[in-house]
Protein backbone atom coordinates (compact mmCIF):
# COMPACT_ATOMS: atom_id res chain seq x y z
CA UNK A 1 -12.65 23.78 6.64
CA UNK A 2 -15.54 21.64 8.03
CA UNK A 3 -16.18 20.16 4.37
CA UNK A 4 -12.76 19.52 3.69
CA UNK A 5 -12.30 17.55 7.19
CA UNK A 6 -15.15 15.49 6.14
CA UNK A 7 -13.64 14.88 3.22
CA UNK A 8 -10.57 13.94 4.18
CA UNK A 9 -12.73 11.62 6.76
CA UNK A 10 -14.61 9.91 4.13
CA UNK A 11 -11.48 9.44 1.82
CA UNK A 12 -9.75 7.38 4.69
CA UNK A 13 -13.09 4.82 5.33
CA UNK A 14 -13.27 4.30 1.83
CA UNK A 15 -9.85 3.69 1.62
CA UNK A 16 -9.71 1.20 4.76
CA UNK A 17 -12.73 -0.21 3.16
CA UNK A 18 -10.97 -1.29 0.20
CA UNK A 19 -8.49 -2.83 1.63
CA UNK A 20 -10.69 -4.72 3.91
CA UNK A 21 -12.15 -5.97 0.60
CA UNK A 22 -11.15 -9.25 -1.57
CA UNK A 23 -12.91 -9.47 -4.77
CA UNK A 24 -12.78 -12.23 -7.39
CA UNK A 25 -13.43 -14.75 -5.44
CA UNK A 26 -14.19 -18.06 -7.69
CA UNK A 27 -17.02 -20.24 -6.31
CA UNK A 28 -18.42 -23.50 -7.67
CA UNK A 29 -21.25 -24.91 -5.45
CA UNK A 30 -23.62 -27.89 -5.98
CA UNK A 31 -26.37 -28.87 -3.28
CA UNK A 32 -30.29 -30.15 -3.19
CA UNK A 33 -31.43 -26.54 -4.59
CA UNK A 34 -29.54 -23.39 -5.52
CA UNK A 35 -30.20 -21.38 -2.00
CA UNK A 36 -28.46 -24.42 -0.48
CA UNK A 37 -25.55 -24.45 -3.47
CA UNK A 38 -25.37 -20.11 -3.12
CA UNK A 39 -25.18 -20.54 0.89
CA UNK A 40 -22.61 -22.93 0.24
CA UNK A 41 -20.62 -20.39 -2.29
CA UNK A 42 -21.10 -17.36 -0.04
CA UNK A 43 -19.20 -19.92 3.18
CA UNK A 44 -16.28 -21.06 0.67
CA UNK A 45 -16.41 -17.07 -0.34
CA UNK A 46 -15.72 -15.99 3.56
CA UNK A 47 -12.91 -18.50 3.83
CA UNK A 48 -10.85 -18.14 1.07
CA UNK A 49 -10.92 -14.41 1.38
CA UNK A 50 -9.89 -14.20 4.30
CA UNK A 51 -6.51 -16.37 3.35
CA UNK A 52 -5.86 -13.94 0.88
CA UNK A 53 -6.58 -10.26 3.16
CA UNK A 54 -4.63 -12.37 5.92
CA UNK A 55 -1.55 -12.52 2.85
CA UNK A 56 -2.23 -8.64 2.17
CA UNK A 57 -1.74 -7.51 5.77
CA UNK A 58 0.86 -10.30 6.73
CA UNK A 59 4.54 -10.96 5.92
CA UNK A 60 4.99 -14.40 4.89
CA UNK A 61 7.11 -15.53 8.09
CA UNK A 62 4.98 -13.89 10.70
CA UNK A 63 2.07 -16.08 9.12
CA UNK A 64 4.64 -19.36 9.38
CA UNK A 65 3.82 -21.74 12.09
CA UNK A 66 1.00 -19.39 13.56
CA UNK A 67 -1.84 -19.44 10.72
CA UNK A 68 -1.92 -22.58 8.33
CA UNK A 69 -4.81 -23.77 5.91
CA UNK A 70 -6.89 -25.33 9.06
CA UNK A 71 -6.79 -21.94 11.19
CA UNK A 72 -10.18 -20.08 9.51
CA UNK A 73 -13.41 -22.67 9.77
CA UNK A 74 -16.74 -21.54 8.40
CA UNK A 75 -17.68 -19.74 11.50
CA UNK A 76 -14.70 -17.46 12.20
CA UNK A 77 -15.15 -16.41 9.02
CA UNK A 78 -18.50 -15.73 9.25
CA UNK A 79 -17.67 -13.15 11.81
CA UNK A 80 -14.74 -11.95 10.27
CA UNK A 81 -16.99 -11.19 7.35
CA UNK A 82 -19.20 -7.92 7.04
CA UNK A 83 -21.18 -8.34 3.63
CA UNK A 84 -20.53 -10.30 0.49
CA UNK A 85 -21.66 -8.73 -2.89
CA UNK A 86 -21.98 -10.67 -6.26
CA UNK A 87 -19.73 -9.89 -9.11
CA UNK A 88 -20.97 -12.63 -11.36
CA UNK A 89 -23.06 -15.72 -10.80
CA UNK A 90 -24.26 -18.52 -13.08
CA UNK A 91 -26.82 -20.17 -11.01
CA UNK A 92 -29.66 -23.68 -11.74
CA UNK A 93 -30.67 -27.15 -11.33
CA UNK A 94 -28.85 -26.98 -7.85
CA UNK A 95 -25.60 -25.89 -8.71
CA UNK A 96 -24.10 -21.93 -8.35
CA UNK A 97 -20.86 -20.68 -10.00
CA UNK A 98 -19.76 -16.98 -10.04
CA UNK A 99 -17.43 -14.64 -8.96
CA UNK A 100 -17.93 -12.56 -5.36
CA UNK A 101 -16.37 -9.85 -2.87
CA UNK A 102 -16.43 -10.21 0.70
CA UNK A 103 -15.64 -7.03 2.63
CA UNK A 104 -14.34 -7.68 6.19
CA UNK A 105 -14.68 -6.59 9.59
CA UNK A 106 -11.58 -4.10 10.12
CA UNK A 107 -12.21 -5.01 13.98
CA UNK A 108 -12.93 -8.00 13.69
CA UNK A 109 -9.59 -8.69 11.59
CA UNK A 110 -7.59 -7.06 13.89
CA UNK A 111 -8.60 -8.67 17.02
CA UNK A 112 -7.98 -12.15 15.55
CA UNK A 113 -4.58 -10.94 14.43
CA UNK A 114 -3.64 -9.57 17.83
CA UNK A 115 -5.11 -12.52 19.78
CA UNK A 116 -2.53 -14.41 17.69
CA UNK A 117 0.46 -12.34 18.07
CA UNK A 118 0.75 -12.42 13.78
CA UNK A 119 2.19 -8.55 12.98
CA UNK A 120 0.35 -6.98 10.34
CA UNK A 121 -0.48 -3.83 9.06
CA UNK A 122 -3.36 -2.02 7.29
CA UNK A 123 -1.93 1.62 6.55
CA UNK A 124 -1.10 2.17 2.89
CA UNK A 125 2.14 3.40 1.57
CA UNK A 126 2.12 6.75 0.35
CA UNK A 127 0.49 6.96 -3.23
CA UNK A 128 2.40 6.18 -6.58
CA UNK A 129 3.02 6.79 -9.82
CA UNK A 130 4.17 3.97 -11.67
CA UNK A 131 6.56 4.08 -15.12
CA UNK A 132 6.98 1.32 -16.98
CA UNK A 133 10.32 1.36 -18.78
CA UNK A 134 12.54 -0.70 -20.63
CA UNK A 135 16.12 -0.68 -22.12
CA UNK A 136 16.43 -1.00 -25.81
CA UNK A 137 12.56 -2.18 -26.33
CA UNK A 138 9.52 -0.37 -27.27
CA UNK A 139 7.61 -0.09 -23.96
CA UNK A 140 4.14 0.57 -24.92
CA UNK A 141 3.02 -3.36 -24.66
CA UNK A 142 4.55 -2.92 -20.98
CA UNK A 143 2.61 -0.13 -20.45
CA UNK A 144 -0.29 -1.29 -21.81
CA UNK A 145 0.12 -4.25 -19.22
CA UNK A 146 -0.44 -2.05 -16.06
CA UNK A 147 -3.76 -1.04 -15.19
CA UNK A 148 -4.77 2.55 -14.57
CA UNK A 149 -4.92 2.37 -11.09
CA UNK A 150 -4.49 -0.25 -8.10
CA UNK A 151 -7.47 -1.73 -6.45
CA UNK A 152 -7.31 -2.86 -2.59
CA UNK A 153 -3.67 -2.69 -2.37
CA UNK A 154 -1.30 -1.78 0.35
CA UNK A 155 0.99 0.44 -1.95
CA UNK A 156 -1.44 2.41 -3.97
CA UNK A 157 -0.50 3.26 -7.61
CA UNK A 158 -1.55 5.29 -10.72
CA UNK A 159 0.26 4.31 -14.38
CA UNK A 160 1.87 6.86 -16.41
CA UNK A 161 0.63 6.63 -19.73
CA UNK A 162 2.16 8.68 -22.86
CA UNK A 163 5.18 9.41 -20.84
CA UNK A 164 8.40 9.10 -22.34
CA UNK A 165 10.21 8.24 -18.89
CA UNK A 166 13.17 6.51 -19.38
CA UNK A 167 15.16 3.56 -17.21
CA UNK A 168 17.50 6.58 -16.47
CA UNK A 169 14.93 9.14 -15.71
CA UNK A 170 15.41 11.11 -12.22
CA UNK A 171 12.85 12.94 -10.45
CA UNK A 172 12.73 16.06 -12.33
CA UNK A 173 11.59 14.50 -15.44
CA UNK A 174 8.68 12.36 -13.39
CA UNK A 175 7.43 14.77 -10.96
CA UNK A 176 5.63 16.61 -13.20
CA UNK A 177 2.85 13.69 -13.47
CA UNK A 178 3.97 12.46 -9.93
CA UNK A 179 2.82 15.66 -8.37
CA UNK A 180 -0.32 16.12 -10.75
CA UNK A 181 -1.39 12.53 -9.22
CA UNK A 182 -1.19 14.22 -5.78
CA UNK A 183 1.16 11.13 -5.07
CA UNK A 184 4.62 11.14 -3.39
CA UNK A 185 6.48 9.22 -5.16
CA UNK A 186 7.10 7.47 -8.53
CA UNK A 187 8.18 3.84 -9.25
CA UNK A 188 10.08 2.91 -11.84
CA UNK A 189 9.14 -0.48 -13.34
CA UNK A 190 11.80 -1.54 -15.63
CA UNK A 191 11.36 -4.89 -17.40
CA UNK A 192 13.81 -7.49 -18.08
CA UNK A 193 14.31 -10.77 -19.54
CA UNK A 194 12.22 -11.68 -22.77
CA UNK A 195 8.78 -13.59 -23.57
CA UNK A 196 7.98 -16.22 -21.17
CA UNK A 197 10.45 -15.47 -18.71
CA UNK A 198 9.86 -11.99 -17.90
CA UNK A 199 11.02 -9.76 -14.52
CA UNK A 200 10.74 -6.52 -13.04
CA UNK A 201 13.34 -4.26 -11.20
CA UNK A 202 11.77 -1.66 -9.21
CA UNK A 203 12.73 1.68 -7.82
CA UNK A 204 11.09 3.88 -6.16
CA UNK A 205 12.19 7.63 -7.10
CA UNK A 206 11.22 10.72 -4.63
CA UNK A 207 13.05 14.17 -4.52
CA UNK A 208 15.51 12.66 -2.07
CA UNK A 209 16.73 10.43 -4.42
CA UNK A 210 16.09 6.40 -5.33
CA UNK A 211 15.46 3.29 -3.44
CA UNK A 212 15.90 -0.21 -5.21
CA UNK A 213 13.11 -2.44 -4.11
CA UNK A 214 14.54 -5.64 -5.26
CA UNK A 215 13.80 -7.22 -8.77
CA UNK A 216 10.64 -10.04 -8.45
CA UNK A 217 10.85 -13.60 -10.51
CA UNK A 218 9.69 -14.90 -13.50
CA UNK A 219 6.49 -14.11 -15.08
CA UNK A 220 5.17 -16.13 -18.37
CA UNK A 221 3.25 -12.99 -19.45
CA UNK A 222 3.36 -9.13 -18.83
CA UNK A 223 0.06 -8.91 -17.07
CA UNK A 224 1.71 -11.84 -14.35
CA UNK A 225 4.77 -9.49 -14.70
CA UNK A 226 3.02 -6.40 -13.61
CA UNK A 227 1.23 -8.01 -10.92
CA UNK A 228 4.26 -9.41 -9.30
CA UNK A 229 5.93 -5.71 -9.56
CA UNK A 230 2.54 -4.74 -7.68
CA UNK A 231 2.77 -7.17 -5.49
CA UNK A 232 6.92 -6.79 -4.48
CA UNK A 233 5.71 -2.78 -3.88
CA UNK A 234 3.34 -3.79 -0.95
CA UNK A 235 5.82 -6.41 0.57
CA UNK A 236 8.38 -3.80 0.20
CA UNK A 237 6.30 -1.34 2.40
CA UNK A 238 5.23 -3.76 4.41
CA UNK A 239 8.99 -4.72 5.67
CA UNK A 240 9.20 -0.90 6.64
CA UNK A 241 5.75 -0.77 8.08
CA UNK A 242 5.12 -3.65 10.36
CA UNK A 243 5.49 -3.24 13.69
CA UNK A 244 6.81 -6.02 15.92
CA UNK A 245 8.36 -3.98 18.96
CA UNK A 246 6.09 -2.42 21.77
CA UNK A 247 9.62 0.13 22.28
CA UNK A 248 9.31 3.80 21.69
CA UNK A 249 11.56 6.70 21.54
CA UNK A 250 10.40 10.31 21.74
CA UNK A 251 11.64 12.90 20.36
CA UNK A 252 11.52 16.88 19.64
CA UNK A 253 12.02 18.35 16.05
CA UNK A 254 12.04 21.66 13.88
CA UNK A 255 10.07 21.58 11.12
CA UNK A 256 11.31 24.11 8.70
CA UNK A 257 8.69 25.24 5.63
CA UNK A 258 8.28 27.66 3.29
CA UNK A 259 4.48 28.00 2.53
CA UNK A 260 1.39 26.74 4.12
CA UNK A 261 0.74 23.69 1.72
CA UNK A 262 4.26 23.00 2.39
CA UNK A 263 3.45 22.80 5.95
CA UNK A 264 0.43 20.70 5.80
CA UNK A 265 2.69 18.16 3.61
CA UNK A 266 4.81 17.79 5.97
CA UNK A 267 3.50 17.58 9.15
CA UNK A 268 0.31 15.12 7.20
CA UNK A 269 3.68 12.45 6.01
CA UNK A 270 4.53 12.59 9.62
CA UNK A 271 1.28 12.41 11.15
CA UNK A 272 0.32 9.34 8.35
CA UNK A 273 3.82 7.42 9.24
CA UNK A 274 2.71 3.89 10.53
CA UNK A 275 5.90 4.40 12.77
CA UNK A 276 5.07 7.46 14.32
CA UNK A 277 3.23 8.10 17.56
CA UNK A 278 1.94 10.57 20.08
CA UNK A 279 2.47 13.28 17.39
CA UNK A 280 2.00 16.79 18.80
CA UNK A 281 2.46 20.40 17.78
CA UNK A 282 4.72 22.30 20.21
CA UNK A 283 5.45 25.50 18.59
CA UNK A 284 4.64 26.96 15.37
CA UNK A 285 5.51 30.02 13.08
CA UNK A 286 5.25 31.27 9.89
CA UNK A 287 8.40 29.51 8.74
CA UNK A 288 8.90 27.02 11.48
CA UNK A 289 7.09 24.28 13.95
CA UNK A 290 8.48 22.14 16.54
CA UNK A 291 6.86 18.84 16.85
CA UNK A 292 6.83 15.99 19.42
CA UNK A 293 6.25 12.60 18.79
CA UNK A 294 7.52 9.32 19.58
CA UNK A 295 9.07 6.95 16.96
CA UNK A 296 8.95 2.65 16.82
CA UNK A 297 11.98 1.28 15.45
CA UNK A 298 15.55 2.44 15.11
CA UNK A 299 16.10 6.11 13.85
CA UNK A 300 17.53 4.82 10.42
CA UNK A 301 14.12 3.16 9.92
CA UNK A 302 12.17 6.28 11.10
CA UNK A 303 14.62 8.45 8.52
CA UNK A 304 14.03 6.12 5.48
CA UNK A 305 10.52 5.69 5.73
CA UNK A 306 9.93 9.69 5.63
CA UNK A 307 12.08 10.07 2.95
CA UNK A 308 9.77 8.19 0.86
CA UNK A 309 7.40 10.12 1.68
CA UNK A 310 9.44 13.49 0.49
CA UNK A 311 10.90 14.56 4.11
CA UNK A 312 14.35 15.21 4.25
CA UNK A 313 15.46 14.28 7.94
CA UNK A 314 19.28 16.04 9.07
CA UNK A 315 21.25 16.58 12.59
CA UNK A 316 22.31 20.08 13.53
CA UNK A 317 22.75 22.43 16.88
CA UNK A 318 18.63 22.32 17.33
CA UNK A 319 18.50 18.93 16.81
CA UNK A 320 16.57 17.14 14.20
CA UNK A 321 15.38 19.32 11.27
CA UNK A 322 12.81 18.07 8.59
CA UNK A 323 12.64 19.97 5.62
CA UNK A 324 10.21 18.82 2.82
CA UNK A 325 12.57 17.35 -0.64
CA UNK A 326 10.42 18.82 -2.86
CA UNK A 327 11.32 22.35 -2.12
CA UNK A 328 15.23 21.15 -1.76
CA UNK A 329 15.37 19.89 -5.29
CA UNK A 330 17.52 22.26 -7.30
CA UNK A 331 15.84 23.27 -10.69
């Protein structure tokens, strides 16, 4: 039990770690010698990272009117900044070019957030398996466009590959790799329009059914096309994540479960929701629990985000019941 709580320990810094990472950084310094020209690199480095990890934990109009291209000078992001590593570097006769990853300050971060009132978030969404599809169109160059996995972002993903999913495939045909992924949910990725002008719809599938996450724009390539399906994914969570209210509701609810594992799901996509708070075991049996907690946001909110996670939420006599979608899902 020990080992496996460290585990689970070290799995969540790494994890915040990455996200407090931005890597590929382009630099192209010149000075009076190349410590001067790589000091140089490594200040431009800080900066423009932190731009883009303020765009990964930000909406767009929370930044508006409260952080412009002025707001980070070499010195806040100096301390904003925990290490930079090298990823590539060309470097002689005074002048350094190459590629670097700054990893941030979590702290740090979110102090200079908070001092400014911007909302942001640094939880990820629960994990992914994406499916590239496509009507009418051989779908292996799509597929091939994806990478294996996500790096750094907010709404982790794996990519199916060898899977014949389809644009009409439900959750019983994609749960099988879904659940060998250990994620919670799939994504469908379907691609439309044609070369040079390509789009993605996606939808996120779980056992309690599918969510439309809106369609992004044009891409020139596939690769510009994945990205901004990627990209739509963590704005997507982010719009259910962020926090702007200081209001809280509590509430009492029966968990109802039919194995241990089942259990642990459930009360860990509760436990992990960035909108729940205070969370508390009241009761618990061998089929049962009653939980407290409180809840930010409306209860619609609340409801929707734990269905993506695979938690059926319903109103009876007792009150809320949470039952896990998985186990619901007729065979």
């Amino acid at each position: 039990m020990i080992a496996v709580v460290f585990f689970a320990a070290g799995t969540a810094a790494a994890q915040l770690r990455e996200i407090y990472t931005i890597r590929e950084i382009e630099v192209e310094e010149s000075a009076g010698s190349v410590i001067q020209a790589q000091q140089q690199a490594f200040a431009s480095a800080r900066i423009k990272g932190a731009y883009r990890l303020f765009e990964r934990l930000t909406l767009p109009e929370d930044r508006s009117g409260r952080l412009g291209s002025g707001s980070v000078s070499a010195a806040l992001a100096d301390r904003l900044a925990a290490a930079v590593d090298v990823e590539k570097e060309e470097r002689g006769g005074g002048r350094y070019v190459g590629e670097l990853a700054v990893v941030y300050n979590p702290s740090m971060v979110r102090d200079f957030l908070n001092e400014r009132n911007i909302p942001y978030t640094d939880q990820t969404a629960p994990k992914s398996v994406v499916f590239p599809v496509q009507s009418g169109g051989d779908a292996y160059a799509w597929n091939e466009a994806w990478p294996d996995a996500s790096r750094g972002r907010l709404a982790p993903f794996e990519t199916a590959r060898g899977n014949t999913a389809t644009v009409s495939s439900g959750w019983e045909t994609l749960s099988g790799d879904v659940l060998a992924a250990d994620a919670r949910r799939a994504i469908k990725a379907e691609l439309l329009g044609g070369e040079g002008s390509y789009r993605v719809r996606v939808v996120s599938v779980t056992a309690a059914g599918e969510t439309d996450l809106g369609t992004t724009n044009s891409a020139a390539t596939l690769e510009d096309a994945a990205d901004l399906a990627a990209t739509l994914m963590e704005e997507a969570w982010k719009r259910s994540a962020i926090i702007r209210s200081s209001e809280r509701t509590p509430v009492e609810t029966t968990i109802l479960f039919t194995s241990l594992p089942e259990w642990n799901s459930l009360r860990a996509a509760l436990a992990r929701s960035p909108l729940v708070f205070d969370f508390e075991i009241a009761g618990l049996s061998r089929q049962g629990a009653v939980v407290k907690f409180a809840y930010a946001g409306d209860r619609q909110r609340l409801v929707s985000s734990l269905r993506e996670r695979g938690v059926e939420v319903e109103t009876d006599d007792m009150g809320w019941v949470m039952t896990s979608a998985i186990t619901r899902t007729p065979s």
